[in-house]
N, C-alpha and C. Protein backbone atom coordinates (compact mmCIF):
# COMPACT_ATOMS: atom_id res chain seq x y z
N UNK A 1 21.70 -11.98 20.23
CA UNK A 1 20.85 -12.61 21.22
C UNK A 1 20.05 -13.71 20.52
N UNK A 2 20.01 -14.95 20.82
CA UNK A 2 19.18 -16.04 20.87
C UNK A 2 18.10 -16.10 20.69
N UNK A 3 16.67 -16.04 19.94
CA UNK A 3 15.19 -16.27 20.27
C UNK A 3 15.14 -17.27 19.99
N UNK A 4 13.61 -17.41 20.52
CA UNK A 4 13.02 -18.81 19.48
C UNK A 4 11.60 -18.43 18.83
N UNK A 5 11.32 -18.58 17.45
CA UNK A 5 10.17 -18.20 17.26
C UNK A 5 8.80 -18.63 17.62
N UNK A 6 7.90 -18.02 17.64
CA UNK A 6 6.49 -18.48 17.79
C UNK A 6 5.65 -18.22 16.99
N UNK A 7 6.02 -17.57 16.26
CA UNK A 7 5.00 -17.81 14.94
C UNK A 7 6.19 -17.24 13.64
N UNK A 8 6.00 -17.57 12.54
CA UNK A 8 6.59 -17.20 10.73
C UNK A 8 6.77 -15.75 10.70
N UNK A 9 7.95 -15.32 10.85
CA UNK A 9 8.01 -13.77 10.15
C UNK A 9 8.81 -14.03 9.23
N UNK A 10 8.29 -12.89 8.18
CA UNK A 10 9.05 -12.60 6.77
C UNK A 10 10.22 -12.03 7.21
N UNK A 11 10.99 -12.99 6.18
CA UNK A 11 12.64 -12.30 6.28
C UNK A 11 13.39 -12.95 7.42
N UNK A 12 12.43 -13.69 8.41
CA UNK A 12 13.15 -13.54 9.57
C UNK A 12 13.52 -15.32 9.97
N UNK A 13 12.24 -16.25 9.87
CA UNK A 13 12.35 -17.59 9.83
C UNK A 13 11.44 -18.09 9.79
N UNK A 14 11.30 -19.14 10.59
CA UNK A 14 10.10 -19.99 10.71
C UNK A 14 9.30 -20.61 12.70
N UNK A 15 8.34 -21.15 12.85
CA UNK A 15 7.85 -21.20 13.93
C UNK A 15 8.72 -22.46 14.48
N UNK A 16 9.51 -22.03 16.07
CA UNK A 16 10.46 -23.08 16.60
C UNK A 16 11.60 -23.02 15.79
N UNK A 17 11.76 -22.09 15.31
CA UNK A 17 13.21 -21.69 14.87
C UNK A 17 14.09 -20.80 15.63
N UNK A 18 15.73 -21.38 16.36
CA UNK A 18 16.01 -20.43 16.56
C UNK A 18 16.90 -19.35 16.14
N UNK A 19 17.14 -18.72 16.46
CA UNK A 19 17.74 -17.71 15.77
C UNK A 19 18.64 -16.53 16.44
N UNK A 20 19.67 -15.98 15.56
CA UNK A 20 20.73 -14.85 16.11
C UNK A 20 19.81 -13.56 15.86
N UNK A 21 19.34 -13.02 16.62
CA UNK A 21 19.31 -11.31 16.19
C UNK A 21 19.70 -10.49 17.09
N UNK A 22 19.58 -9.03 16.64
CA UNK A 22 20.20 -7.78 17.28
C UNK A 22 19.25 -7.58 18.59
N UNK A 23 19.80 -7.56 20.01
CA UNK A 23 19.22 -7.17 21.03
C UNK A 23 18.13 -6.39 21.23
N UNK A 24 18.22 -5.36 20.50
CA UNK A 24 16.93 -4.36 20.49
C UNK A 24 15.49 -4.81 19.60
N UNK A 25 15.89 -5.67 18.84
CA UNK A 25 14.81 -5.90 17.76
C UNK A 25 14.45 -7.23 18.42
N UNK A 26 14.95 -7.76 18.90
CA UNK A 26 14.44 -9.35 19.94
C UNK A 26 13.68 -8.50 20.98
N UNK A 27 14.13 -7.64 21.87
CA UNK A 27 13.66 -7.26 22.72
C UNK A 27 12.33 -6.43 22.72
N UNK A 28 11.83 -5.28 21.85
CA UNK A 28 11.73 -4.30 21.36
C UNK A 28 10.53 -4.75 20.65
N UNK A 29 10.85 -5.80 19.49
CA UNK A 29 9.24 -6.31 18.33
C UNK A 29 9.21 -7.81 18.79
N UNK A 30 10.52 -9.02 18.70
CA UNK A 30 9.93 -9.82 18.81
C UNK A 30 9.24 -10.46 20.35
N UNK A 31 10.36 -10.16 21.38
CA UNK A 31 9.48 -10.59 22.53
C UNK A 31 7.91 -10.01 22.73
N UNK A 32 8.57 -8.28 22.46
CA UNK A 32 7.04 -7.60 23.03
C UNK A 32 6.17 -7.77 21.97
N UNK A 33 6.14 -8.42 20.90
CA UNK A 33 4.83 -8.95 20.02
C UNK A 33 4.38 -10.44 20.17
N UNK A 34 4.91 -10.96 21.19
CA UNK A 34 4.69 -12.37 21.38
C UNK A 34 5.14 -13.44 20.16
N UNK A 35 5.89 -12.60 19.90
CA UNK A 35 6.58 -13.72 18.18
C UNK A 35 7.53 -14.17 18.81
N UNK A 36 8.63 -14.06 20.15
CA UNK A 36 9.57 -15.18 20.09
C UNK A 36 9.71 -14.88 21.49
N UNK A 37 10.66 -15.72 21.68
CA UNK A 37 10.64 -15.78 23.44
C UNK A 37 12.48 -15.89 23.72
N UNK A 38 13.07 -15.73 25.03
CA UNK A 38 14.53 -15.54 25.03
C UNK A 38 14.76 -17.33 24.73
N UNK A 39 16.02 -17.68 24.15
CA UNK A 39 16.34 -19.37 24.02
C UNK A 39 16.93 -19.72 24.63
N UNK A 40 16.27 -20.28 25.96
CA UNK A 40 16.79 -20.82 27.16
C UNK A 40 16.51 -22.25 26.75
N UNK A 41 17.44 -23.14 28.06
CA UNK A 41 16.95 -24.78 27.05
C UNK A 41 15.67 -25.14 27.95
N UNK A 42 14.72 -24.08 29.19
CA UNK A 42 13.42 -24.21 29.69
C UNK A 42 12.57 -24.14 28.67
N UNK A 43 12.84 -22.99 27.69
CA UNK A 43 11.93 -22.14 26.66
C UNK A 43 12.00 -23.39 25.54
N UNK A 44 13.02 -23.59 25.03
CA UNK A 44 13.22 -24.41 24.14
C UNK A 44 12.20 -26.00 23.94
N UNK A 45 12.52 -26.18 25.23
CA UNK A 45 11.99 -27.62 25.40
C UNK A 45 10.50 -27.01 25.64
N UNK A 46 9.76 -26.39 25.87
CA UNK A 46 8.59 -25.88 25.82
C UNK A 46 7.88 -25.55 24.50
N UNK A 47 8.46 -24.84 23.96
CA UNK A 47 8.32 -24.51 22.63
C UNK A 47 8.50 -25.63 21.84
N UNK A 48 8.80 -27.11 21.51
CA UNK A 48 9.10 -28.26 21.36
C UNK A 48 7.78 -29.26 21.49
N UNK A 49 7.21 -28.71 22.59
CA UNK A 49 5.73 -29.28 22.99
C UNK A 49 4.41 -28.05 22.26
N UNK A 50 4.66 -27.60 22.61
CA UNK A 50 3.86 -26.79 21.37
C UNK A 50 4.19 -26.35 20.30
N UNK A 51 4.74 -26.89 19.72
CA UNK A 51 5.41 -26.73 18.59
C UNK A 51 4.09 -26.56 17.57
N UNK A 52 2.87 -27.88 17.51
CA UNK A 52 2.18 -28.36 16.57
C UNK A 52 0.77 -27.18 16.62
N UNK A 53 0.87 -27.22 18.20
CA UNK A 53 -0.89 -25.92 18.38
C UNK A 53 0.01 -24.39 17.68
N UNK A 54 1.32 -24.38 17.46
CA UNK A 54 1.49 -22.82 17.13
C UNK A 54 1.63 -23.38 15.69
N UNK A 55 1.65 -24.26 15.03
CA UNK A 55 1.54 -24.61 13.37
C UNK A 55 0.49 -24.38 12.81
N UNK A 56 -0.87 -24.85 13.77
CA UNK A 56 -1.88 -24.88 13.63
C UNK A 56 -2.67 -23.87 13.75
N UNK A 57 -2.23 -22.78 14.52
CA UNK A 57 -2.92 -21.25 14.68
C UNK A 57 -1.97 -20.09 13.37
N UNK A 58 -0.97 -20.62 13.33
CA UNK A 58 0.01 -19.81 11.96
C UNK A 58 -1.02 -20.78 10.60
N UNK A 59 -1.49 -21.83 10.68
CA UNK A 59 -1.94 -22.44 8.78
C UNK A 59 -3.71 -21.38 9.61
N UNK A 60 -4.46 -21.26 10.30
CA UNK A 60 -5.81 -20.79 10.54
C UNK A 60 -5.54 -19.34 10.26
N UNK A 61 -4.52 -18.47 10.56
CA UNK A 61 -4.17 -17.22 10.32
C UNK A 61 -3.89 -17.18 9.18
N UNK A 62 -3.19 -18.34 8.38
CA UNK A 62 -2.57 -17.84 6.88
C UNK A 62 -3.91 -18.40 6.21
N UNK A 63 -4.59 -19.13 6.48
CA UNK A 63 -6.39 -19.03 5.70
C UNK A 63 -7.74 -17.74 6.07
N UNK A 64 -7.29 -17.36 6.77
CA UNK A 64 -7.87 -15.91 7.32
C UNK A 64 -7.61 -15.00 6.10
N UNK A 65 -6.05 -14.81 6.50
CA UNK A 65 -5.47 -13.73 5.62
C UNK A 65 -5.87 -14.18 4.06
N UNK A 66 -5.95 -15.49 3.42
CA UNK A 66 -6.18 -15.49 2.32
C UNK A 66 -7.41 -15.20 1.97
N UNK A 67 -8.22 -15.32 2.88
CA UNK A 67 -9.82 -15.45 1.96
C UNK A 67 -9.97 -13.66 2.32
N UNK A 68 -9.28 -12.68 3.25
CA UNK A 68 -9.29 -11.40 2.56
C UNK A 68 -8.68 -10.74 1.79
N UNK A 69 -8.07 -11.57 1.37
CA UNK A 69 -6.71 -11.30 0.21
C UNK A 69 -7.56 -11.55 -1.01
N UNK A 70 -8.42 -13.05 -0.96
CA UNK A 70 -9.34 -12.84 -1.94
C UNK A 70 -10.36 -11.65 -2.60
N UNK A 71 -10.78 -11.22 -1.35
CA UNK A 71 -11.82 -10.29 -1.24
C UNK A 71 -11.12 -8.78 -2.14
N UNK A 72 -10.05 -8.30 -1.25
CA UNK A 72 -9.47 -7.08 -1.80
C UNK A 72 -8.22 -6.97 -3.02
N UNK A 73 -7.84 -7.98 -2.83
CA UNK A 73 -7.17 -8.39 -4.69
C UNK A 73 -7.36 -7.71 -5.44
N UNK A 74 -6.25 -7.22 -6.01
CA UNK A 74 -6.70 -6.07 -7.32
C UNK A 74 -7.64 -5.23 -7.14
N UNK A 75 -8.34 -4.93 -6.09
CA UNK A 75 -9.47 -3.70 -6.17
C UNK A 75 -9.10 -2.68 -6.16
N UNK A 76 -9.91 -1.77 -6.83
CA UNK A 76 -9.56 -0.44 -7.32
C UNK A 76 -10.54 0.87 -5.78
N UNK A 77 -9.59 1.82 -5.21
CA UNK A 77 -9.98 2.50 -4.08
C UNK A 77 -10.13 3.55 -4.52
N UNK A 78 -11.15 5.07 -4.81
CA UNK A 78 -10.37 6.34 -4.63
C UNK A 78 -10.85 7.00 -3.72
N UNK A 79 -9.61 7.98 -3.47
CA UNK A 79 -9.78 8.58 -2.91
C UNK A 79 -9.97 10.53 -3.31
N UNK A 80 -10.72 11.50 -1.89
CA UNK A 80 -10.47 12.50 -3.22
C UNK A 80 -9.70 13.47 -2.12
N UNK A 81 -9.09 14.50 -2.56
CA UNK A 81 -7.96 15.26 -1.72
C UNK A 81 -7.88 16.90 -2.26
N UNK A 82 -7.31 17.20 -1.81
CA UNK A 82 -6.96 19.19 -1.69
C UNK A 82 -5.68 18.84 -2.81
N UNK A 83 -5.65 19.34 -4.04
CA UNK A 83 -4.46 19.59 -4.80
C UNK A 83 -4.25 20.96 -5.01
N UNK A 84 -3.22 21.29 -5.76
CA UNK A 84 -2.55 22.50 -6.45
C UNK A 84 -3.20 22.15 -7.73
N UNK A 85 -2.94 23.49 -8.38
CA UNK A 85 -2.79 23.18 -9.71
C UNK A 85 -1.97 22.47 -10.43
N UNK A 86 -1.24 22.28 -9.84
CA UNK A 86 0.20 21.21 -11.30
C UNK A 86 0.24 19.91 -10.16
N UNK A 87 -1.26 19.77 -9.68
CA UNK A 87 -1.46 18.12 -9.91
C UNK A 87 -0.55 17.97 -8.20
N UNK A 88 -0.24 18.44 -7.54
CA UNK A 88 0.47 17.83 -6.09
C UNK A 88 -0.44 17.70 -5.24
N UNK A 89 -0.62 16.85 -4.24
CA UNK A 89 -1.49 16.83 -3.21
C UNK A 89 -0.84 17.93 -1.75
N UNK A 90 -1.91 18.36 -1.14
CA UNK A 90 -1.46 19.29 -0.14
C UNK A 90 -1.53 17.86 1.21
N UNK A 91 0.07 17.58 1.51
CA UNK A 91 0.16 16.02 2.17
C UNK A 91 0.57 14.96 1.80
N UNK A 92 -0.14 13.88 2.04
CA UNK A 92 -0.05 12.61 1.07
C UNK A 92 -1.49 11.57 1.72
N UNK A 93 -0.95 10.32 1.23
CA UNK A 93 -1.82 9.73 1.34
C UNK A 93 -1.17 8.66 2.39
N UNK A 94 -2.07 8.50 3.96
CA UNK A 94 -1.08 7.84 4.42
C UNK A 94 -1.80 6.31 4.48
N UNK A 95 -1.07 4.86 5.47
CA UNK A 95 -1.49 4.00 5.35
C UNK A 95 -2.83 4.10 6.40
N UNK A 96 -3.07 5.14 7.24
CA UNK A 96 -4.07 4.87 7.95
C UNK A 96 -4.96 5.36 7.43
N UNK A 97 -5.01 6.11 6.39
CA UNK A 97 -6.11 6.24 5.62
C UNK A 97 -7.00 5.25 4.28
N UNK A 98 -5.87 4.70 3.78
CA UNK A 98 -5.83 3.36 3.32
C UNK A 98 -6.75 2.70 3.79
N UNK A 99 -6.22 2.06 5.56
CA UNK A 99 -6.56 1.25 5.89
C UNK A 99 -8.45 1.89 6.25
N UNK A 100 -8.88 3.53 6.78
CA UNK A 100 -9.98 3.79 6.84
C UNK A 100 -10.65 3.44 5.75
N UNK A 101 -9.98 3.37 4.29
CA UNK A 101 -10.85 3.57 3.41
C UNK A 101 -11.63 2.15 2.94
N UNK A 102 -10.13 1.12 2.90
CA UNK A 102 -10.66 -1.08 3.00
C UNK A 102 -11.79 -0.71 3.86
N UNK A 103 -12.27 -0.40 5.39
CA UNK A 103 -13.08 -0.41 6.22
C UNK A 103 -14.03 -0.03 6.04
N UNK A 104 -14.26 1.60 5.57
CA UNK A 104 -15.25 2.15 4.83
C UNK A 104 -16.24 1.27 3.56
N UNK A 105 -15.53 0.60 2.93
CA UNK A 105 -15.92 -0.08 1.47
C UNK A 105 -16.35 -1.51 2.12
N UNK A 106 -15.44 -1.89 2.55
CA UNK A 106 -15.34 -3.94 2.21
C UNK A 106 -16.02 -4.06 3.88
N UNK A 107 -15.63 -3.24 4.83
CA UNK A 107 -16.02 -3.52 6.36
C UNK A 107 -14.62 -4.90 6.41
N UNK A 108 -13.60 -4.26 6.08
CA UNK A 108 -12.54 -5.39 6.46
C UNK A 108 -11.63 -4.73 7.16
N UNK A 109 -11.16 -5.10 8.57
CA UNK A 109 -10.03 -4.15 9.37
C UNK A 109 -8.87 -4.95 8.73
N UNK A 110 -7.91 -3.90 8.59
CA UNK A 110 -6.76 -4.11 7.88
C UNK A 110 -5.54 -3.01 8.89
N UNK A 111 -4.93 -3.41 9.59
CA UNK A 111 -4.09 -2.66 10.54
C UNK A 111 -3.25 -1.96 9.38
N UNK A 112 -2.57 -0.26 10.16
CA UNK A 112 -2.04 0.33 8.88
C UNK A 112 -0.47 -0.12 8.72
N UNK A 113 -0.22 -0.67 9.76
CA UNK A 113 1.54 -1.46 9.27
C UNK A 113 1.39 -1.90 8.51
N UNK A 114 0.07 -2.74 7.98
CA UNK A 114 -0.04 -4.15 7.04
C UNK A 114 0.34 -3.74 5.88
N UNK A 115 -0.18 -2.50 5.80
CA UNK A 115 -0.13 -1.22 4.30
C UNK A 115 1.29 -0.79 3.76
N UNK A 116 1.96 -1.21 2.73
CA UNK A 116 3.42 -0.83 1.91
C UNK A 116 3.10 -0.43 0.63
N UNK A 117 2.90 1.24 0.58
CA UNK A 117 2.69 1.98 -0.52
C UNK A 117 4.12 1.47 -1.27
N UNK A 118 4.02 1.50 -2.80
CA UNK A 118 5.04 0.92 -3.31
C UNK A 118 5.70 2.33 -3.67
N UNK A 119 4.87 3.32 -3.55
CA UNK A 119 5.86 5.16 -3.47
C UNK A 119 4.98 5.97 -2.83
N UNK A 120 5.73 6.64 -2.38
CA UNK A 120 4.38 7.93 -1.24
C UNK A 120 3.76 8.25 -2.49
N UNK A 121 2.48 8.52 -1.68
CA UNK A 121 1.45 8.76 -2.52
C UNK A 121 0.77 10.76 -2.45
N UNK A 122 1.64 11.37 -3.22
CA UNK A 122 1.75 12.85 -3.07
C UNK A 122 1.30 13.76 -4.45
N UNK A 123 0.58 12.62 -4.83
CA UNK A 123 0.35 13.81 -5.95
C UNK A 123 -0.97 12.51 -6.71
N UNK A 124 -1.65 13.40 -7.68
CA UNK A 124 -3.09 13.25 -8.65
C UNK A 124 -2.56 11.52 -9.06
N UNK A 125 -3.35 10.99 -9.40
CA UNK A 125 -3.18 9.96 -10.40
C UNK A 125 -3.34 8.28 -9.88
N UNK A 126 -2.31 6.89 -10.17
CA UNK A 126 -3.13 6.00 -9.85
C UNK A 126 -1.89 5.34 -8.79
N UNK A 127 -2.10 4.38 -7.35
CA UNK A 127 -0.51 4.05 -7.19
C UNK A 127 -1.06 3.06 -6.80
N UNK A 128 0.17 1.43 -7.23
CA UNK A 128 0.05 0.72 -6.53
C UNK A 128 0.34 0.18 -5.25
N UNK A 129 -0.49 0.21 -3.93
CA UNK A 129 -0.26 -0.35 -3.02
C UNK A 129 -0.08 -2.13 -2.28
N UNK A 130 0.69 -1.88 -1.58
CA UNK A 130 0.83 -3.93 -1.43
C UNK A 130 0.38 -3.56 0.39
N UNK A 131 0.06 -5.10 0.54
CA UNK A 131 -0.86 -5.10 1.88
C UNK A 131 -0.36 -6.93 2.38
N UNK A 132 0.54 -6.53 3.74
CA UNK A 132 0.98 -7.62 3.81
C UNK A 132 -0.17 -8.03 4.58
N UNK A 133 -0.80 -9.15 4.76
CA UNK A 133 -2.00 -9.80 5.15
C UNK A 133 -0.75 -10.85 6.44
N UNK A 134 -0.50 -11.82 6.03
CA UNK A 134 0.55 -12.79 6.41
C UNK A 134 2.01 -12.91 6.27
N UNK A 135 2.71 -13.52 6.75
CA UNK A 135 4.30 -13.55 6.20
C UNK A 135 3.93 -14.42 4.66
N UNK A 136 2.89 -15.45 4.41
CA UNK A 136 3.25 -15.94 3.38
C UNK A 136 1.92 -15.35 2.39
N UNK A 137 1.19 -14.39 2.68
CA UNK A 137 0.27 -13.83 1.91
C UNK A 137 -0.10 -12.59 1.67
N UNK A 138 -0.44 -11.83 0.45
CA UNK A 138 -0.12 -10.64 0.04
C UNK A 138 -0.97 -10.40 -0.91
N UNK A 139 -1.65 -9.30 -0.75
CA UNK A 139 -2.53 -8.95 -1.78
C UNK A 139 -2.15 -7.39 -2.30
N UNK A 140 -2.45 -7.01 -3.61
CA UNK A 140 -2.30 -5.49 -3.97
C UNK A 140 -3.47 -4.57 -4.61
N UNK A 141 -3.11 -3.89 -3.87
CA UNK A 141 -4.80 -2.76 -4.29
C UNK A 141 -4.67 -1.42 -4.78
N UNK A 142 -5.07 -0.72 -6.12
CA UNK A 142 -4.75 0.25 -6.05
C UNK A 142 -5.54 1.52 -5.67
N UNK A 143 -4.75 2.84 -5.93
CA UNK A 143 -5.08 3.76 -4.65
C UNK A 143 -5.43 4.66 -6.34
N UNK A 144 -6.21 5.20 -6.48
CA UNK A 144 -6.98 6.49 -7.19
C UNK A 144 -6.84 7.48 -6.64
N UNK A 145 -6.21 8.63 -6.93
CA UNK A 145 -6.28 9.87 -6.12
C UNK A 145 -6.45 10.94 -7.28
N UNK A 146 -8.14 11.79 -6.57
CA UNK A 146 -8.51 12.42 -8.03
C UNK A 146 -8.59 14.09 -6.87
N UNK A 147 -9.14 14.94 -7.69
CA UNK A 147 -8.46 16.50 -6.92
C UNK A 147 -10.20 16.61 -6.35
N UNK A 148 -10.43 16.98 -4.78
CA UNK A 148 -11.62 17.48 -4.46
C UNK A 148 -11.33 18.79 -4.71
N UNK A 149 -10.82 19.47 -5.10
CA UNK A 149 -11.14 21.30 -5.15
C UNK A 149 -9.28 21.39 -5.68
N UNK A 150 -9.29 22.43 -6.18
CA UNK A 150 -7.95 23.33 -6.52
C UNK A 150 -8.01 24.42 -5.79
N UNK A 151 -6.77 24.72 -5.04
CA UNK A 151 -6.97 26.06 -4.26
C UNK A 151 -5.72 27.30 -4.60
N UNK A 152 -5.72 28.01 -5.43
CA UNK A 152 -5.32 29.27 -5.72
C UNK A 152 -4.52 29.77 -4.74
């Protein structure tokens, strides 16, 4: 199926680009996220005229995302959790907790999709997390996980 984009996704293209993808994933993320629209030559030629106000709200979004990319860069988070003795967490650590914890500290909302643990986070020790901010901006923060109690 045909789209046309409306704003930069990673992996995927660029804004007023169109493009082949799989029916369900046009239908499914990009229409129903307002990222692309079906490529009719109505849509087309529309998207053509705004071409420049959706350039201009994708460069204000990718300066957003940077100056909190500045902010949380390399910062160090911990958190504390229920372990075993040989160091496993009872769970893990998920991205919506992540994202409670940026909020808690910095007062920065950070949605938990944005959040790509680079390995589940299931046991004591230090992990690095990546945090997609933008398609073209990315910051990484790591996650501390120390034992609130040992339980027998």
């Amino acid at each position: 199926m045909k789209v046309i984009l409306l704003e930069n996704v990673k992996r995927i293209g660029s804004i007023g680009e169109v493009i082949d993808v799989k029916r369900g994933f046009a239908r499914n993320f990009l229409i129903a996220n307002k990222k692309a629209l079906y490529a009719s030559k109505e849509n087309i030629k529309q998207v053509e005229k705004i071409k420049a106000d959706l350039s201009k709200k994708d460069n204000e979004k990718k300066k957003e995302a940077s100056l909190i990319a500045e902010q949380i860069n390399g910062k160090d988070y911990s958190v504390k959790k229920l372990s075993t003795e040989n160091n496993e967490l009872y769970g893990s650590v998920k991205p919506t907790e992540i994202s409670k914890l940026i909020f808690e500290t910095n007062k920065i909302e950070i949605k938990p999709s944005m959040i790509q643990p680079v390995e589940e986070i299931k046991a004591l020790g230090k992990f690095k997390v990546k945090i997609s901010l933008h398609s073209e901006v990315d910051a990484e923060i790591t996650i501390s996980v120390s034992s609130a109690d040992t339980i027998q």
